[in-house]
PDB file of N, CA and C in Angstrom:
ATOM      1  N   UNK A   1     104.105  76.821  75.381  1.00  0.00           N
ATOM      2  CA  UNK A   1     104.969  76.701  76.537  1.00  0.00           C
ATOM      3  C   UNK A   1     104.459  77.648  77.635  1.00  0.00           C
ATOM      4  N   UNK A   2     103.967  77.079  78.936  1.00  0.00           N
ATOM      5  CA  UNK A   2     103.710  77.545  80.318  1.00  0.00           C
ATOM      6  C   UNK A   2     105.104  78.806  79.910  1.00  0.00           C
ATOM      7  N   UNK A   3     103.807  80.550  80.307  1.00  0.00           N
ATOM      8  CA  UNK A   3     105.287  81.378  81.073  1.00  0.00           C
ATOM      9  C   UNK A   3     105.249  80.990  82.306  1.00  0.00           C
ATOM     10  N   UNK A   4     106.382  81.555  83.213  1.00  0.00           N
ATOM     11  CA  UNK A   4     106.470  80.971  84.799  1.00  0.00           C
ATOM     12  C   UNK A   4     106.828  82.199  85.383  1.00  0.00           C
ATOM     13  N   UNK A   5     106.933  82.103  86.829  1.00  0.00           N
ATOM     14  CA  UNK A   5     107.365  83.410  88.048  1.00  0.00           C
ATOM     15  C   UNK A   5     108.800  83.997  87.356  1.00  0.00           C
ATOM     16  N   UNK A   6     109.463  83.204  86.878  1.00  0.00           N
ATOM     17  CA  UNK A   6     110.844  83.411  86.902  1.00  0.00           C
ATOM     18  C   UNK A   6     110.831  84.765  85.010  1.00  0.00           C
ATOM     19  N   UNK A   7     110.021  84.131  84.494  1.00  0.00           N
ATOM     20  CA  UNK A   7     109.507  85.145  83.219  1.00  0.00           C
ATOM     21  C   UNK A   7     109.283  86.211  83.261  1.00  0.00           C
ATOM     22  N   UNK A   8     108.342  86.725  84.086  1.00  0.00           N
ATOM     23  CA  UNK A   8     107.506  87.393  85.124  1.00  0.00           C
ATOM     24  C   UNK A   8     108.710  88.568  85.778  1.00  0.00           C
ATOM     25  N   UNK A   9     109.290  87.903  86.405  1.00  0.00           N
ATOM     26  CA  UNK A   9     110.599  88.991  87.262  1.00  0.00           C
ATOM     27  C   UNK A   9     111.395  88.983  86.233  1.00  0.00           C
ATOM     28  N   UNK A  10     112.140  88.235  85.321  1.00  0.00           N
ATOM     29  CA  UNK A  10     112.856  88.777  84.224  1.00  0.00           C
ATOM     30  C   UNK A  10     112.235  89.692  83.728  1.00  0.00           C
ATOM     31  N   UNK A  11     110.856  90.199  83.329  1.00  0.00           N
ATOM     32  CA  UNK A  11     110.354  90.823  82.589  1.00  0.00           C
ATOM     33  C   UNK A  11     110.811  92.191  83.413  1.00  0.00           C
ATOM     34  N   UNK A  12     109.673  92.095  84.410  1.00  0.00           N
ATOM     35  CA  UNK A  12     109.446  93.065  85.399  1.00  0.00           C
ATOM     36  C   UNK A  12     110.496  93.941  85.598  1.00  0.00           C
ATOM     37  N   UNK A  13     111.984  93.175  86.152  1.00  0.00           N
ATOM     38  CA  UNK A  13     113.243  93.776  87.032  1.00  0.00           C
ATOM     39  C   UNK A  13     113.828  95.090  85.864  1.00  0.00           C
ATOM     40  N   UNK A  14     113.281  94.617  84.118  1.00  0.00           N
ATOM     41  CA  UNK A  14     113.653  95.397  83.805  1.00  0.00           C
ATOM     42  C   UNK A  14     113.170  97.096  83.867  1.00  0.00           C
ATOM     43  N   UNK A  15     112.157  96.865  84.356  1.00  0.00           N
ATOM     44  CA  UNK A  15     111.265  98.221  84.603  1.00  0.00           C
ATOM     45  C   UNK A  15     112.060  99.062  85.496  1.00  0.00           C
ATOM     46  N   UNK A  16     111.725 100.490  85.142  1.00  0.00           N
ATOM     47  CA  UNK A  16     112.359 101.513  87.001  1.00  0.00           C
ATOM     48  C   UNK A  16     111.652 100.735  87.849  1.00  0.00           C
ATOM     49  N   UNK A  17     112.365 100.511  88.525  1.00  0.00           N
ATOM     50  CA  UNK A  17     112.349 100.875  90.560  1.00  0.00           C
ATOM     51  C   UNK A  17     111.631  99.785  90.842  1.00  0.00           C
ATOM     52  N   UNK A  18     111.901  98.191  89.798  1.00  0.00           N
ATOM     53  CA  UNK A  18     110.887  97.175  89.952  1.00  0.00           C
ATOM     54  C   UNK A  18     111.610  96.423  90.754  1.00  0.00           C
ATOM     55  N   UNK A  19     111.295  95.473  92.038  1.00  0.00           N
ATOM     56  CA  UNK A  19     112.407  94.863  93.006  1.00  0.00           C
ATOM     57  C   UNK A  19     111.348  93.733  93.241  1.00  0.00           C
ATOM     58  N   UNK A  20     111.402  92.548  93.038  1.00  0.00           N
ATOM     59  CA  UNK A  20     111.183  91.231  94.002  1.00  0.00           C
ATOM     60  C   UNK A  20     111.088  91.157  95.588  1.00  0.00           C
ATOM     61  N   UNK A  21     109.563  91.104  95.899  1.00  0.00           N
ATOM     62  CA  UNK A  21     109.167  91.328  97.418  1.00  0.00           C
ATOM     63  C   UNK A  21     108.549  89.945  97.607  1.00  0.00           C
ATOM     64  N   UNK A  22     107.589  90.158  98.732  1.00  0.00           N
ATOM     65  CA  UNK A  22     106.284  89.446  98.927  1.00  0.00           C
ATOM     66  C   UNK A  22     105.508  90.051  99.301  1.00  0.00           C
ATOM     67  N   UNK A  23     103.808  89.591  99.313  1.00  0.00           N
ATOM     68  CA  UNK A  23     102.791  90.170  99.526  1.00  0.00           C
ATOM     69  C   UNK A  23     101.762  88.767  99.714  1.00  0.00           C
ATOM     70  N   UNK A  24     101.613  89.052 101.178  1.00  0.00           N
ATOM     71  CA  UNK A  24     100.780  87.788 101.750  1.00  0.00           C
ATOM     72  C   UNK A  24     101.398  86.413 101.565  1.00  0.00           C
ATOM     73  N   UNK A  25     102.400  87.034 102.018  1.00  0.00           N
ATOM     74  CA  UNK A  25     103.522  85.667 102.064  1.00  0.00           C
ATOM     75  C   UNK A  25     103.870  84.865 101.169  1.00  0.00           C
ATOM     76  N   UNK A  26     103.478  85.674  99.008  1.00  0.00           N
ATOM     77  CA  UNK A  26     103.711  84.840  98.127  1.00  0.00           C
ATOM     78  C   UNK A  26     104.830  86.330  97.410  1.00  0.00           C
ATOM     79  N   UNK A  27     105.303  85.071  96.714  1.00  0.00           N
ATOM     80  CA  UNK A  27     106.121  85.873  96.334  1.00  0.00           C
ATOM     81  C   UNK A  27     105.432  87.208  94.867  1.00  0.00           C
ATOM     82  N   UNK A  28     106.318  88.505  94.814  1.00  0.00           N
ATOM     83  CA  UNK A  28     105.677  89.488  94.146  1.00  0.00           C
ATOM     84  C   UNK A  28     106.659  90.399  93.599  1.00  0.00           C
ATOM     85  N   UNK A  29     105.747  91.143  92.359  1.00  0.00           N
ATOM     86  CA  UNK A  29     106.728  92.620  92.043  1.00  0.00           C
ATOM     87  C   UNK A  29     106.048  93.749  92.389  1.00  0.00           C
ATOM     88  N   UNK A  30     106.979  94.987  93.159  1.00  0.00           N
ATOM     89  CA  UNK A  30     106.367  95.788  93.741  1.00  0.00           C
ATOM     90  C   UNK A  30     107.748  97.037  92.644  1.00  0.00           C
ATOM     91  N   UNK A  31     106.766  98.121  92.441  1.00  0.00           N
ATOM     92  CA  UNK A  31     107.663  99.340  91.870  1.00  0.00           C
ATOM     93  C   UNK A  31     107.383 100.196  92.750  1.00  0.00           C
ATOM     94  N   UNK A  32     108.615 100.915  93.402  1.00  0.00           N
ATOM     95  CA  UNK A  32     108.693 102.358  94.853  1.00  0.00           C
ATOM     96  C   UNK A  32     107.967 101.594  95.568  1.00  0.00           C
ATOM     97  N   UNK A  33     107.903 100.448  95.653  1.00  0.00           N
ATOM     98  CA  UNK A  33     106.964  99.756  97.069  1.00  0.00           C
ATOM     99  C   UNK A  33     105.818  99.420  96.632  1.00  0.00           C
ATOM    100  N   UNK A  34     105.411  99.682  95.829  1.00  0.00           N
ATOM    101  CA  UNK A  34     103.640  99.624  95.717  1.00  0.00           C
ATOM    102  C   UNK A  34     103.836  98.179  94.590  1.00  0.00           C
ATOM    103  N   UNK A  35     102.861  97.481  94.694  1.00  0.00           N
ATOM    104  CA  UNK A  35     102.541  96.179  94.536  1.00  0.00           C
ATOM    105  C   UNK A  35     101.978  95.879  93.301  1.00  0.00           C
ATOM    106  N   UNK A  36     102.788  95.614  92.188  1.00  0.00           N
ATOM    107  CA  UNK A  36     102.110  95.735  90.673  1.00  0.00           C
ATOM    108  C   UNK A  36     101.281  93.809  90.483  1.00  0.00           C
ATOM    109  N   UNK A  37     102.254  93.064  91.120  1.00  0.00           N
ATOM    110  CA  UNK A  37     101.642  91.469  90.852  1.00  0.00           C
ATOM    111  C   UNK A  37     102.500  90.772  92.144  1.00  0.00           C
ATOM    112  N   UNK A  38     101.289  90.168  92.052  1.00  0.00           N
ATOM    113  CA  UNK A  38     101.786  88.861  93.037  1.00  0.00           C
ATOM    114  C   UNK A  38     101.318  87.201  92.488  1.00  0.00           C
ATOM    115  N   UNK A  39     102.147  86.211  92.857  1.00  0.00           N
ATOM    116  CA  UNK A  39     102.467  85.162  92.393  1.00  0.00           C
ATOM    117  C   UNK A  39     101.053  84.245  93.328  1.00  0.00           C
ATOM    118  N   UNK A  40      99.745  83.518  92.679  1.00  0.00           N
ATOM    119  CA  UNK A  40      99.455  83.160  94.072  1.00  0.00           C
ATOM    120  C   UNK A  40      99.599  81.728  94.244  1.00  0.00           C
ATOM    121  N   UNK A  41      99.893  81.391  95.469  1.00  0.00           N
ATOM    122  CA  UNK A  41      99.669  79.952  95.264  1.00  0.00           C
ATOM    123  C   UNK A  41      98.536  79.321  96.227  1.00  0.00           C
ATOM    124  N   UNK A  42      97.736  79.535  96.075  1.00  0.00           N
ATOM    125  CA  UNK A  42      96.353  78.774  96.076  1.00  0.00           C
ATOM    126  C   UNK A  42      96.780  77.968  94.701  1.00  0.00           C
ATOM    127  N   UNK A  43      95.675  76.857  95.189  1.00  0.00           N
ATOM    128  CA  UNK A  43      95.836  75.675  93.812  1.00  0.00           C
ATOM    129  C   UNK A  43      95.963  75.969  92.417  1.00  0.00           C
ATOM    130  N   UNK A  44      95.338  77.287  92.449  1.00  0.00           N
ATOM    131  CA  UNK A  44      95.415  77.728  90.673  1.00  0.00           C
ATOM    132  C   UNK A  44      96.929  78.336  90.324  1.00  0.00           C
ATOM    133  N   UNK A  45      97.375  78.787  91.505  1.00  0.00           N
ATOM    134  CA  UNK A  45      98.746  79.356  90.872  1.00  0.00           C
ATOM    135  C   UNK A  45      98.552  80.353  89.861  1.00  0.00           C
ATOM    136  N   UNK A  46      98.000  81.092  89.813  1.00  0.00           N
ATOM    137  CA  UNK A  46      97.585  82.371  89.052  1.00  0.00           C
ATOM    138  C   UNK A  46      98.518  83.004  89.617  1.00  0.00           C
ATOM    139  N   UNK A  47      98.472  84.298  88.399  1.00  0.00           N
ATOM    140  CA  UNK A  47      99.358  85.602  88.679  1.00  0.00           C
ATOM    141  C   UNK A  47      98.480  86.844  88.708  1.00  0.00           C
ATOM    142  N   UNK A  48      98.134  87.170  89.669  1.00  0.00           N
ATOM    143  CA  UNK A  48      97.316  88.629  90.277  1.00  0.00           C
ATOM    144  C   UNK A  48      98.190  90.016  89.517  1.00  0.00           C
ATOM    145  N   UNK A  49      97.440  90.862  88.776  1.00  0.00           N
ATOM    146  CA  UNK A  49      97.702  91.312  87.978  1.00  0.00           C
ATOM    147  C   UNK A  49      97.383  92.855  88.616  1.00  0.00           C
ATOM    148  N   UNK A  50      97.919  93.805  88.741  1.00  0.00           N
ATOM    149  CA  UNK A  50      97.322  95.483  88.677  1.00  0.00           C
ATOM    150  C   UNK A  50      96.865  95.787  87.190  1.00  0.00           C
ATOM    151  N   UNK A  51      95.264  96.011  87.089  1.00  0.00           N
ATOM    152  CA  UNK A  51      95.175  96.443  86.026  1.00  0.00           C
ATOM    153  C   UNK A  51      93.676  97.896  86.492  1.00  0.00           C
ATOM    154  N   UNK A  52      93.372  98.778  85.124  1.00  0.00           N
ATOM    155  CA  UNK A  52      92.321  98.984  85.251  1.00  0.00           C
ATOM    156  C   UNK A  52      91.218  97.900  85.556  1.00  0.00           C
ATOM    157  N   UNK A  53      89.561  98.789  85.977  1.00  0.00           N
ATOM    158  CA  UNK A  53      88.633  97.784  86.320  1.00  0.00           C
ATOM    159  C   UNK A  53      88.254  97.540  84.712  1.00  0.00           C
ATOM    160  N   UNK A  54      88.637  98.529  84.302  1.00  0.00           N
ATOM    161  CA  UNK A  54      87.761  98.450  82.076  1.00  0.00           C
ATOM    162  C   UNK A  54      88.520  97.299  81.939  1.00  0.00           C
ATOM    163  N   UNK A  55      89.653  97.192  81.754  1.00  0.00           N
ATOM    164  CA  UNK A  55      90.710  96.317  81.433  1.00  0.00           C
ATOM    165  C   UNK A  55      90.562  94.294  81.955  1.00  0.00           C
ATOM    166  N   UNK A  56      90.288  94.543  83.283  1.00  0.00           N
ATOM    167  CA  UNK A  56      89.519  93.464  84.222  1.00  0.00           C
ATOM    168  C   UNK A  56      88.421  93.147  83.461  1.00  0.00           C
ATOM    169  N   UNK A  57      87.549  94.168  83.684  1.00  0.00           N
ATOM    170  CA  UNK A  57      86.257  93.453  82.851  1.00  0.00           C
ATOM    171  C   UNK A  57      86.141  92.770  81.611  1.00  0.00           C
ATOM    172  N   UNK A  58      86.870  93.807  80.476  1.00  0.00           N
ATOM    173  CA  UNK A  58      86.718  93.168  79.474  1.00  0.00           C
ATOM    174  C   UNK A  58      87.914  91.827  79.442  1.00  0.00           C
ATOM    175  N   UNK A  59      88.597  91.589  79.948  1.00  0.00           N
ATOM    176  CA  UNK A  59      89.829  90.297  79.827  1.00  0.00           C
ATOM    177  C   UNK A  59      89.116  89.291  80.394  1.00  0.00           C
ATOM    178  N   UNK A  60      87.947  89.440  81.841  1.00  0.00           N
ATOM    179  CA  UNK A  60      87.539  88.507  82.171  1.00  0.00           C
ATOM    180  C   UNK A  60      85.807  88.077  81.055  1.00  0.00           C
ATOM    181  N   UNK A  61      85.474  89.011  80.880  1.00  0.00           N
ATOM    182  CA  UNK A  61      84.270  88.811  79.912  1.00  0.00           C
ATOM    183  C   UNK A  61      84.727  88.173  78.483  1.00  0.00           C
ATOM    184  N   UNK A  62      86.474  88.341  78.182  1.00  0.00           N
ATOM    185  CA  UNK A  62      86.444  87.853  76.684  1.00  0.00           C
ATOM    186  C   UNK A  62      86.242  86.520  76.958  1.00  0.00           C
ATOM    187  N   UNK A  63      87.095  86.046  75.317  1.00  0.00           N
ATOM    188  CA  UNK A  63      86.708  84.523  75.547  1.00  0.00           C
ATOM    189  C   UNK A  63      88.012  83.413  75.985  1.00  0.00           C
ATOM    190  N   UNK A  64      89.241  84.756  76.397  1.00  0.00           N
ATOM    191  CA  UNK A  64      90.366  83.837  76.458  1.00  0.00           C
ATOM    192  C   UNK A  64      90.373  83.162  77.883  1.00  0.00           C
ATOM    193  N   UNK A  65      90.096  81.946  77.831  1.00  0.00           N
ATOM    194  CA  UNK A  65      90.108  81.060  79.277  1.00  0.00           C
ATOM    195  C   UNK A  65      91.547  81.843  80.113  1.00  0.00           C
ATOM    196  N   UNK A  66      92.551  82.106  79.729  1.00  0.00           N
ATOM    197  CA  UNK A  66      93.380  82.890  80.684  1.00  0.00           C
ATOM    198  C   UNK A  66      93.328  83.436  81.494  1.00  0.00           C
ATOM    199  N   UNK A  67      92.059  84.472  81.421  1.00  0.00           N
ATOM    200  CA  UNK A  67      91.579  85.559  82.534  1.00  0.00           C
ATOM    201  C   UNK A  67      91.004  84.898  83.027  1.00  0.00           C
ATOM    202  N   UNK A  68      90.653  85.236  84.565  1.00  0.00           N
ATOM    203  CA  UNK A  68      89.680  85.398  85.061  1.00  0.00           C
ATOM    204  C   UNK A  68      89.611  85.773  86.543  1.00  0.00           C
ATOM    205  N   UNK A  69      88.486  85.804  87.485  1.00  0.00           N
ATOM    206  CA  UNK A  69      88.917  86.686  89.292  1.00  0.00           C
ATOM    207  C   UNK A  69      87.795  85.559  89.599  1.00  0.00           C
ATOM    208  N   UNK A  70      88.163  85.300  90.768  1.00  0.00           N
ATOM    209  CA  UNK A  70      87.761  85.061  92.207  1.00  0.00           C
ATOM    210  C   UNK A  70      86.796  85.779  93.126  1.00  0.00           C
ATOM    211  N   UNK A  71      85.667  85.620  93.863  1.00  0.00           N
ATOM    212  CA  UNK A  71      85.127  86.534  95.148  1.00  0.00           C
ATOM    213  C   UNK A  71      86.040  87.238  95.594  1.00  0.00           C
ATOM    214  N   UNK A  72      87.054  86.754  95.756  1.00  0.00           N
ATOM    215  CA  UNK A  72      88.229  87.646  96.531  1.00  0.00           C
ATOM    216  C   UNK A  72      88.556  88.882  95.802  1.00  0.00           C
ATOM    217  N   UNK A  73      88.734  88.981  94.477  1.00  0.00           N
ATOM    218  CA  UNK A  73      88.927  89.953  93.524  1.00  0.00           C
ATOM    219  C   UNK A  73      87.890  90.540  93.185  1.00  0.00           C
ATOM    220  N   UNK A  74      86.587  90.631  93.813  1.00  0.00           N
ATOM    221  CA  UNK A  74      85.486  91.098  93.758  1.00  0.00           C
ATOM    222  C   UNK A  74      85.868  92.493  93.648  1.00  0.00           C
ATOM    223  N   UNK A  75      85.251  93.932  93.324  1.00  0.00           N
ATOM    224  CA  UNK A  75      85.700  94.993  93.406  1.00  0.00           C
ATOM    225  C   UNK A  75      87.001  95.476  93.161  1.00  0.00           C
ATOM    226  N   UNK A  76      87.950  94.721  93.301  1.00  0.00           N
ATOM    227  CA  UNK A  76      89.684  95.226  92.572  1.00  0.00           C
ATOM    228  C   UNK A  76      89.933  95.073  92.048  1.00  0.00           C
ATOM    229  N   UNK A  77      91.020  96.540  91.246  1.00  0.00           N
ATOM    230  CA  UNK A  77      91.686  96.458  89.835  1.00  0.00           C
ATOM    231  C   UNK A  77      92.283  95.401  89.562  1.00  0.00           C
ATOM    232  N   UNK A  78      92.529  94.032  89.834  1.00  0.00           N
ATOM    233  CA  UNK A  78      93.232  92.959  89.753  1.00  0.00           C
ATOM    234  C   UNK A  78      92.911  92.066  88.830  1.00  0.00           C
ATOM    235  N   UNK A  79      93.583  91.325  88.093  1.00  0.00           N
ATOM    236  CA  UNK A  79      92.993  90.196  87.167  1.00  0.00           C
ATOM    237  C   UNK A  79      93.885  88.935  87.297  1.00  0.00           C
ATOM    238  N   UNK A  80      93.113  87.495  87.063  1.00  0.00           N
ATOM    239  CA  UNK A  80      93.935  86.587  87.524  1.00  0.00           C
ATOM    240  C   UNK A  80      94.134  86.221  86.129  1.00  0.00           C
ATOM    241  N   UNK A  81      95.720  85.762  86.157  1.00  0.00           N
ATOM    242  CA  UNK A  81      95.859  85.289  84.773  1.00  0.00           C
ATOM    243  C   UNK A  81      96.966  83.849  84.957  1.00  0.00           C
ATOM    244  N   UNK A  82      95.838  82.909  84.299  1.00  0.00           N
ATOM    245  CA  UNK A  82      96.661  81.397  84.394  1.00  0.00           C
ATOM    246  C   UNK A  82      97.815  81.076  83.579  1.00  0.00           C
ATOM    247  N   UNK A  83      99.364  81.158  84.084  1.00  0.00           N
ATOM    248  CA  UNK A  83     100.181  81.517  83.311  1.00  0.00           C
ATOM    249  C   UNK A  83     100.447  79.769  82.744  1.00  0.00           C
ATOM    250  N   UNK A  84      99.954  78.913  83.028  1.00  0.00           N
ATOM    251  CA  UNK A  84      99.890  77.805  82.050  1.00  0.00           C
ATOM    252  C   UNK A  84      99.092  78.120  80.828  1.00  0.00           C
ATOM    253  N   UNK A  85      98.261  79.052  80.301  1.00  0.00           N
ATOM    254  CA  UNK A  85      97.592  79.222  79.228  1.00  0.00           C
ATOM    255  C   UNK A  85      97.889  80.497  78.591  1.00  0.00           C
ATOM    256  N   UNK A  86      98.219  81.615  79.413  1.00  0.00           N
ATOM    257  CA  UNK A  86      98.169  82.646  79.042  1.00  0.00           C
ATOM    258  C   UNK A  86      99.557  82.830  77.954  1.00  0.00           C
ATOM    259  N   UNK A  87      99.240  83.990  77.003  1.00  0.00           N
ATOM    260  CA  UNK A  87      99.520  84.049  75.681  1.00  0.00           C
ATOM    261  C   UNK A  87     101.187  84.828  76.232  1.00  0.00           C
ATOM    262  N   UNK A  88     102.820  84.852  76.302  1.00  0.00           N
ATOM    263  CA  UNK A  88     104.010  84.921  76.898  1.00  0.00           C
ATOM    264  C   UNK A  88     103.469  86.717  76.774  1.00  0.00           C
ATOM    265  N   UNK A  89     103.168  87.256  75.136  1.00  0.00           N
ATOM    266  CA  UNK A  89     103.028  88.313  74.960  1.00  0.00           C
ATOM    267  C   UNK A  89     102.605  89.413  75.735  1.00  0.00           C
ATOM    268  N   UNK A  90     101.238  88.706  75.651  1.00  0.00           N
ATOM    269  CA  UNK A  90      99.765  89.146  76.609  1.00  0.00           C
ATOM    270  C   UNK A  90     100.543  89.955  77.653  1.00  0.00           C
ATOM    271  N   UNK A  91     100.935  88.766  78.427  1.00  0.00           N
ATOM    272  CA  UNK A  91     101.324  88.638  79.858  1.00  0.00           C
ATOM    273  C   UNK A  91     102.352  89.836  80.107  1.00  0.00           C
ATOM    274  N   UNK A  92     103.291  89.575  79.342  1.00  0.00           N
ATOM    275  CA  UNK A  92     104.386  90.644  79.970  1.00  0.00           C
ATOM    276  C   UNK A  92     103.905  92.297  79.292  1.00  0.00           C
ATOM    277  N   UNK A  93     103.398  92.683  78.576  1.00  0.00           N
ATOM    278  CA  UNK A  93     102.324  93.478  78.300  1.00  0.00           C
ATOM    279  C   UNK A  93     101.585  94.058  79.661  1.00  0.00           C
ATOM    280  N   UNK A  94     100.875  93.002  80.144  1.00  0.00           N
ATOM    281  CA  UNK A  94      99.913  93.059  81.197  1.00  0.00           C
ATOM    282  C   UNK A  94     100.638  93.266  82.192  1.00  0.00           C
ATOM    283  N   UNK A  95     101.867  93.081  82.289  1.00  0.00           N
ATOM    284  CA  UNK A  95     103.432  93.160  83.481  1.00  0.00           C
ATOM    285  C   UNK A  95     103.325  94.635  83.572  1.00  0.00           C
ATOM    286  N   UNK A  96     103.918  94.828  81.988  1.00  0.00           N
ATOM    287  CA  UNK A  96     104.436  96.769  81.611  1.00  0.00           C
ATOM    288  C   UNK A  96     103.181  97.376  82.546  1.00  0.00           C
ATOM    289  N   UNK A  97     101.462  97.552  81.792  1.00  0.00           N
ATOM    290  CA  UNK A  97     100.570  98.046  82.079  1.00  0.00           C
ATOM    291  C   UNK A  97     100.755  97.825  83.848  1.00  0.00           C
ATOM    292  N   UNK A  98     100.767  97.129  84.458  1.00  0.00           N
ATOM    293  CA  UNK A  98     100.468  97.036  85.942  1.00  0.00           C
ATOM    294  C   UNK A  98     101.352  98.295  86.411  1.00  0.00           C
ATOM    295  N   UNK A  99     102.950  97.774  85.647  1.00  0.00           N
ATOM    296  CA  UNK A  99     103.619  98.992  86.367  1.00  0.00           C
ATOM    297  C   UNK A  99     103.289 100.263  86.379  1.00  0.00           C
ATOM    298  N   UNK A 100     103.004 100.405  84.764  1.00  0.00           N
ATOM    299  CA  UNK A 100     102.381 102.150  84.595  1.00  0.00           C
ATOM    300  C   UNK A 100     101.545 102.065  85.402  1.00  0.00           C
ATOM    301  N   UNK A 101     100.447 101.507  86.094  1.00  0.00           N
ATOM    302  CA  UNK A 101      99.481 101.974  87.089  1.00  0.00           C
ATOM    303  C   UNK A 101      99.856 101.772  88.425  1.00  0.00           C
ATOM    304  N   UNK A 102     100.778 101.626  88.840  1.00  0.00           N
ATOM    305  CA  UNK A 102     101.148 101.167  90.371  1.00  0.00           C
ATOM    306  C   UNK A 102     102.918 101.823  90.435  1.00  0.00           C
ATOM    307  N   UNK A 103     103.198 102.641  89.284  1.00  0.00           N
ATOM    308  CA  UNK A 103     104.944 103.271  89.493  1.00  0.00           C
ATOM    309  C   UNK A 103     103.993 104.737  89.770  1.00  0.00           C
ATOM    310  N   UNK A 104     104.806 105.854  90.942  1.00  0.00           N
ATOM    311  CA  UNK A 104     104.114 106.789  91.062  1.00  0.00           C
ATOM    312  C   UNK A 104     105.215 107.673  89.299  1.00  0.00           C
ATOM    313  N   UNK A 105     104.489 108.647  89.475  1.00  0.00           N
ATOM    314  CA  UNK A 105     104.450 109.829  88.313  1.00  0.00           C
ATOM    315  C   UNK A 105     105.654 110.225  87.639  1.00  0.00           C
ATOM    316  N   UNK A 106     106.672 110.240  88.984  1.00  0.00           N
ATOM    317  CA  UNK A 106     108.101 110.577  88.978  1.00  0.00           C
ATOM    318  C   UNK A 106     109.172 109.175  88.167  1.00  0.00           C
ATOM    319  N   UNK A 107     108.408 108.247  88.685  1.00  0.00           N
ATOM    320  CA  UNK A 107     109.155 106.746  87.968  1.00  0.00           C
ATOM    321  C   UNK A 107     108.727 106.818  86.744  1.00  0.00           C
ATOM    322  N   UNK A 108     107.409 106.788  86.562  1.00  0.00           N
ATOM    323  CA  UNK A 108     106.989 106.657  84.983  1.00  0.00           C
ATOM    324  C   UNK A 108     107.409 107.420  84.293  1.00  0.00           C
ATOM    325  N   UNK A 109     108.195 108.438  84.403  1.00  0.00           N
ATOM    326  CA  UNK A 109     109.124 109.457  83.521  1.00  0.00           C
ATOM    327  C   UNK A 109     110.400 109.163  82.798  1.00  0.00           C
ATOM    328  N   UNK A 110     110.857 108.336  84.154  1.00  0.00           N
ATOM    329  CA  UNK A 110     112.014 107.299  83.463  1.00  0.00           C
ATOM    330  C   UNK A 110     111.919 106.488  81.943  1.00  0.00           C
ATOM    331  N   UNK A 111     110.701 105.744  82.060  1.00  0.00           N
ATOM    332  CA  UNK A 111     110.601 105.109  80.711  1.00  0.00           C
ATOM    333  C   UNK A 111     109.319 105.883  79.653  1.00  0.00           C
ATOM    334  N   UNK A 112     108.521 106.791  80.051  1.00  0.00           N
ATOM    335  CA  UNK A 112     107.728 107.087  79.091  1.00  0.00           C
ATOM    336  C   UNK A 112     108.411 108.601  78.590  1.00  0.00           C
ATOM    337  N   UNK A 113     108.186 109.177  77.245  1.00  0.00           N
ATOM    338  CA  UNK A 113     108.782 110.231  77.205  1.00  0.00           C
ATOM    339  C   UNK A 113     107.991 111.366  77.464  1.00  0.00           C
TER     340      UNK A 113
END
């Protein structure tokens, strides 16, 4: 079963300080403002991911067709992940991780001990 946007912000909203924005006019989750994923809709409808570049590399080098980036994602921590394939787990996993890298220091205290 396709996860969808609506998975995605259920997941997310439960995080500190996670709120439903936009970013380049698609819809997104941003924690204290800063921009953990955005929804894209170019034809692939991927979900743009905050991740490390280690993390990027190896997700787009494995073998799960899920990952993968664009020229556009050339150089950024970002990873595209096709939420018609991608594994529900993976994904909201890959949700948590974005936040820990995009919640500043003071938020991530809230949920890590």
């Amino acid at each position: 079963m396709a996860v969808t946007w609506r998975d995605v912000v259920a997941h997310g909203i439960t995080l500190p300080e996670v709120a439903e924005s936009t970013s380049y006019g698609t819809p997104s989750l941003k924690v204290a403002g800063k921009l953990m994923c955005r929804l894209r809709t170019d034809s692939d409808g991927a979900l743009a991911l905050k991740c490390s570049m280690a993390d990027k590399e190896a997700l787009v080098a494995g073998t799960d067709p899920a990952f993968f980036t664009t020229p556009h994602y050339d150089g950024h921590a970002y990873v595209l992940a096709d939420l018609e394939v991608v594994e529900r787990e993976e994904l909201l996993e890959l949700v948590t991780d974005a936040w820990r890298i995009a919640a500043p220091a003071s938020v991530r205290k809230r949920l890590e001990p």
